[in-house]
N, C-alpha and C. Protein backbone atom coordinates (compact mmCIF):
# COMPACT_ATOMS: atom_id res chain seq x y z
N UNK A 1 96.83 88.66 104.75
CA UNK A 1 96.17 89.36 103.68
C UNK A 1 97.13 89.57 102.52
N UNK A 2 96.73 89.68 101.32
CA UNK A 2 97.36 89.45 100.41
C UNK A 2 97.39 91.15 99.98
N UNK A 3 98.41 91.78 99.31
CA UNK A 3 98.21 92.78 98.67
C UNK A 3 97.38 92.35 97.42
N UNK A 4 96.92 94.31 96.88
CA UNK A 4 96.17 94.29 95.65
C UNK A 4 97.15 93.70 94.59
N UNK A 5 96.79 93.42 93.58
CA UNK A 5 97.41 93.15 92.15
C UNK A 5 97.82 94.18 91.68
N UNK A 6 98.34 95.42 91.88
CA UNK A 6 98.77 96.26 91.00
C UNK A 6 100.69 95.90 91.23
N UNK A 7 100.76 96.20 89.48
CA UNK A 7 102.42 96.67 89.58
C UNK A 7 102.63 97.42 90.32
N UNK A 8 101.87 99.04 90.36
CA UNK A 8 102.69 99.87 91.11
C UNK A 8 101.78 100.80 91.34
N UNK A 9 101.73 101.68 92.60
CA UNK A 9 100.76 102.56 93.26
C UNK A 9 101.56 103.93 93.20
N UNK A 10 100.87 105.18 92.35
CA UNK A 10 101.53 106.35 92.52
C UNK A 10 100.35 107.25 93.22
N UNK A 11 100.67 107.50 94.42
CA UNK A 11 100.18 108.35 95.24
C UNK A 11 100.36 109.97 95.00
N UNK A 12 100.06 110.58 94.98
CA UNK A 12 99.90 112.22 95.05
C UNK A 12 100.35 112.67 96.58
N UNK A 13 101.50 113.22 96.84
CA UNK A 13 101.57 113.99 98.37
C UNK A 13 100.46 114.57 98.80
N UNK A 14 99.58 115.47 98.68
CA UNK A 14 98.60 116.24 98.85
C UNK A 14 97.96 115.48 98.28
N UNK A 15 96.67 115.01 98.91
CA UNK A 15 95.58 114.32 98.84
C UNK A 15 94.67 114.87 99.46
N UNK A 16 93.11 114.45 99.41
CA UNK A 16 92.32 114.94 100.61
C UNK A 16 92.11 113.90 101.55
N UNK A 17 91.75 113.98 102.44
CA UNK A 17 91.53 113.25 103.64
C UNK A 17 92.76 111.79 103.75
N UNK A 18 93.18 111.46 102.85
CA UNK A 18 94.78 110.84 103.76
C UNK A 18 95.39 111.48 103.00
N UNK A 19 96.52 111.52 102.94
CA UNK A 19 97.79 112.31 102.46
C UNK A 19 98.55 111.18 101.64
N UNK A 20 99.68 111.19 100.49
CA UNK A 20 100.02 109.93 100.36
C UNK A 20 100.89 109.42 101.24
N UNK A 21 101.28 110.18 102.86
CA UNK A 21 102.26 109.35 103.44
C UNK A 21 100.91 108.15 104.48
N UNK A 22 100.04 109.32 104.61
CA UNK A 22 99.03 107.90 105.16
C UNK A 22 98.67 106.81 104.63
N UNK A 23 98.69 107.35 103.43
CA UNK A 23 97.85 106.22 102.40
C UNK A 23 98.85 105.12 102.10
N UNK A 24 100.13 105.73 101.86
CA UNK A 24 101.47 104.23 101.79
C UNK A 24 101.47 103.74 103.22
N UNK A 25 101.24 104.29 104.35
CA UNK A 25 101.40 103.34 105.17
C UNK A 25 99.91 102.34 105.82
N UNK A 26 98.91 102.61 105.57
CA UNK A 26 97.81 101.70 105.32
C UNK A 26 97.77 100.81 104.38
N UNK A 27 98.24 101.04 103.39
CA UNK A 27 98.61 100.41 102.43
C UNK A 27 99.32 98.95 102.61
N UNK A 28 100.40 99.42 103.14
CA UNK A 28 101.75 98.10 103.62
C UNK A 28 101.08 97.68 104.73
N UNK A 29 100.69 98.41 105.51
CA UNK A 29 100.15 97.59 106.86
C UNK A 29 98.50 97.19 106.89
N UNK A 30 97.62 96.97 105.70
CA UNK A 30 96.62 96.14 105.82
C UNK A 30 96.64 95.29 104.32
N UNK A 31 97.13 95.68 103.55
CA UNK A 31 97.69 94.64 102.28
C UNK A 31 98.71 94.35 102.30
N UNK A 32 99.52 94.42 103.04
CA UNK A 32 100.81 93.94 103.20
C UNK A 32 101.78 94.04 101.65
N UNK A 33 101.41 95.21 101.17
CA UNK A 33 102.22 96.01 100.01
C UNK A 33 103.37 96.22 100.05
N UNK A 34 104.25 96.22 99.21
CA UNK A 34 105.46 96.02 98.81
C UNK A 34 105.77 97.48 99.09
N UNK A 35 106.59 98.33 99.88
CA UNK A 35 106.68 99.66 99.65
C UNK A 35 107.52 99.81 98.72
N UNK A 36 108.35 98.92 97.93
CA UNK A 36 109.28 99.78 96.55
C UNK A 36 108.12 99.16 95.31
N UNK A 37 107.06 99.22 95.68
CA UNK A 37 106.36 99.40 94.72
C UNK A 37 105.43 100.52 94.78
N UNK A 38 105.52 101.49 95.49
CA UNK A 38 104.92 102.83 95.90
C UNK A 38 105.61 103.80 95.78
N UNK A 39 105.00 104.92 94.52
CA UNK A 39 105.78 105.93 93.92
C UNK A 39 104.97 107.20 94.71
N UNK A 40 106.02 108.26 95.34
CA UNK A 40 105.51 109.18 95.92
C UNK A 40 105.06 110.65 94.80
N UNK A 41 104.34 111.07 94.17
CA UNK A 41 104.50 112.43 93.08
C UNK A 41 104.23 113.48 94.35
N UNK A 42 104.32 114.63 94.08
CA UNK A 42 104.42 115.74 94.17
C UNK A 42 104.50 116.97 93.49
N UNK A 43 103.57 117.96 93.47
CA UNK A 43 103.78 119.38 92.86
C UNK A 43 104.71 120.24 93.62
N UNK A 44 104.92 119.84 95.27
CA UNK A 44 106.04 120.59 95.80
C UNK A 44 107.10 119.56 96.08
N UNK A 45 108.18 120.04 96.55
CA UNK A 45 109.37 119.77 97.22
C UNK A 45 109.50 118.98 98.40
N UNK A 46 109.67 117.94 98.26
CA UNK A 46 108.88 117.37 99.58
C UNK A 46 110.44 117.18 100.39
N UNK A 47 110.07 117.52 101.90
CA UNK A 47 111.05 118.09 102.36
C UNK A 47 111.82 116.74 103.19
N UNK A 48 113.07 116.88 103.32
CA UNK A 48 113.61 116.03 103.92
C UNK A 48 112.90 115.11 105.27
N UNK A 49 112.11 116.12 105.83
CA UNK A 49 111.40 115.25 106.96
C UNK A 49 110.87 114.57 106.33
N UNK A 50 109.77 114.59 105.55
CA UNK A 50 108.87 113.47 104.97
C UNK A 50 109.61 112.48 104.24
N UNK A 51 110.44 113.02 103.56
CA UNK A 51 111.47 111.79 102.57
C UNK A 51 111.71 110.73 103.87
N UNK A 52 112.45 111.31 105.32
CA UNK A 52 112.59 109.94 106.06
C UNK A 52 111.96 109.68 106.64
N UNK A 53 110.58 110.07 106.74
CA UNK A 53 109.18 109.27 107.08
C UNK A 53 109.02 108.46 105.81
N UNK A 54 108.73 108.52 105.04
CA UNK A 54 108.63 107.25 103.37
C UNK A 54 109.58 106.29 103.84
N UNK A 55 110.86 107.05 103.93
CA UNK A 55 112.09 105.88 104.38
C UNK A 55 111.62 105.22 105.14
N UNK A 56 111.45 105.00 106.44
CA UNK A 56 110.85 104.35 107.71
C UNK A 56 109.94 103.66 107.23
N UNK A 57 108.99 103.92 106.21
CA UNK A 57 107.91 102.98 105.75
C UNK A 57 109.12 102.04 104.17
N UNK A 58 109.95 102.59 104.20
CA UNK A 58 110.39 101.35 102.77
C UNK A 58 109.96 102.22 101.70
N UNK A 59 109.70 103.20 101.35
CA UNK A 59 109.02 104.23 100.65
C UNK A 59 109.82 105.25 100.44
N UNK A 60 110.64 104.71 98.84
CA UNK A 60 111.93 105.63 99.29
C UNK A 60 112.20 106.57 97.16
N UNK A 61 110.81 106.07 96.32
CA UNK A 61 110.67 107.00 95.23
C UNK A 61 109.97 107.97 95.11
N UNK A 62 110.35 108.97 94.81
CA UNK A 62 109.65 110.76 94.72
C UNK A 62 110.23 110.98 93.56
N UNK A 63 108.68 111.20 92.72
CA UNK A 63 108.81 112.05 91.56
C UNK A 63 108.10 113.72 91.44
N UNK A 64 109.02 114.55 90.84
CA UNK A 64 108.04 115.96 91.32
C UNK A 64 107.47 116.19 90.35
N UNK A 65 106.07 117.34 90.70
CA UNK A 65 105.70 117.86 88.87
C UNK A 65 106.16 118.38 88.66
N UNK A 66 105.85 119.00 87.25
CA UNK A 66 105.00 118.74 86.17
C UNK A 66 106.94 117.35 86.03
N UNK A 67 105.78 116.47 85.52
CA UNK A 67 107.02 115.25 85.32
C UNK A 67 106.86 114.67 83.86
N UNK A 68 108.00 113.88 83.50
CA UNK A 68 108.01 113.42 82.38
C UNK A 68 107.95 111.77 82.21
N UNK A 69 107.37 111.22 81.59
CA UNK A 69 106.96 109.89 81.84
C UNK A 69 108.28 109.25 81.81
N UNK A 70 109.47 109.58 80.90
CA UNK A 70 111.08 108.84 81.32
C UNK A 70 111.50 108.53 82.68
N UNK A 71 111.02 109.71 83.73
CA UNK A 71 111.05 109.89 84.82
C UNK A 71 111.11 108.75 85.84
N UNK A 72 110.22 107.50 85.13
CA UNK A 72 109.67 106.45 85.84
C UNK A 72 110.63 105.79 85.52
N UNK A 73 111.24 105.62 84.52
CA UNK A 73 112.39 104.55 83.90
C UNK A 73 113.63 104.77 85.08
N UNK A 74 114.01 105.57 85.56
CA UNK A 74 114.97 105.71 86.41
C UNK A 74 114.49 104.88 87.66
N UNK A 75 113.41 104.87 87.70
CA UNK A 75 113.19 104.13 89.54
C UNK A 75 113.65 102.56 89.56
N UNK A 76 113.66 102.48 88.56
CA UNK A 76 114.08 100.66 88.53
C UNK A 76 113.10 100.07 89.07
N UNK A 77 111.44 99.87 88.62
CA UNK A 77 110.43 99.15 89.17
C UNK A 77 110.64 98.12 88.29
């Protein structure tokens, strides 16, 4: 299976019914998605456990809110 065509997928941590750590990993494992093309946002602090759950999936950018669009320039996509 081919992934979607997008440059890049920014997920929301808090979601309803998947979360974005579910949603990046359905993601890679039925489109076979690039995980450094999956940006994690957040309004909270997302805590070291979850950072190395993303890790484990290849899922390794977190941006927090309220954010500034420069913000993205640092990830090197």
């Amino acid at each position: 299976r081919n992934h979607p065509t997008f440059d890049l997928v920014i997920l929301d941590f808090e979601m309803p019914n998947l979360n974005g750590y579910e949603t990046a990993k359905e993601l890679i494992k039925l489109y076979n998605y690039p995980p450094e093309k999956i940006v994690v946002l957040s309004g909270a602090i997302i805590t070291s456990n979850y950072k190395t759950k993303f890790s484990a999936l290849g899922v390794n950018k977190f941006i927090e809110k309220p954010f500034d669009f420069s913000d993205f320039s640092s990830l090197n996509i």
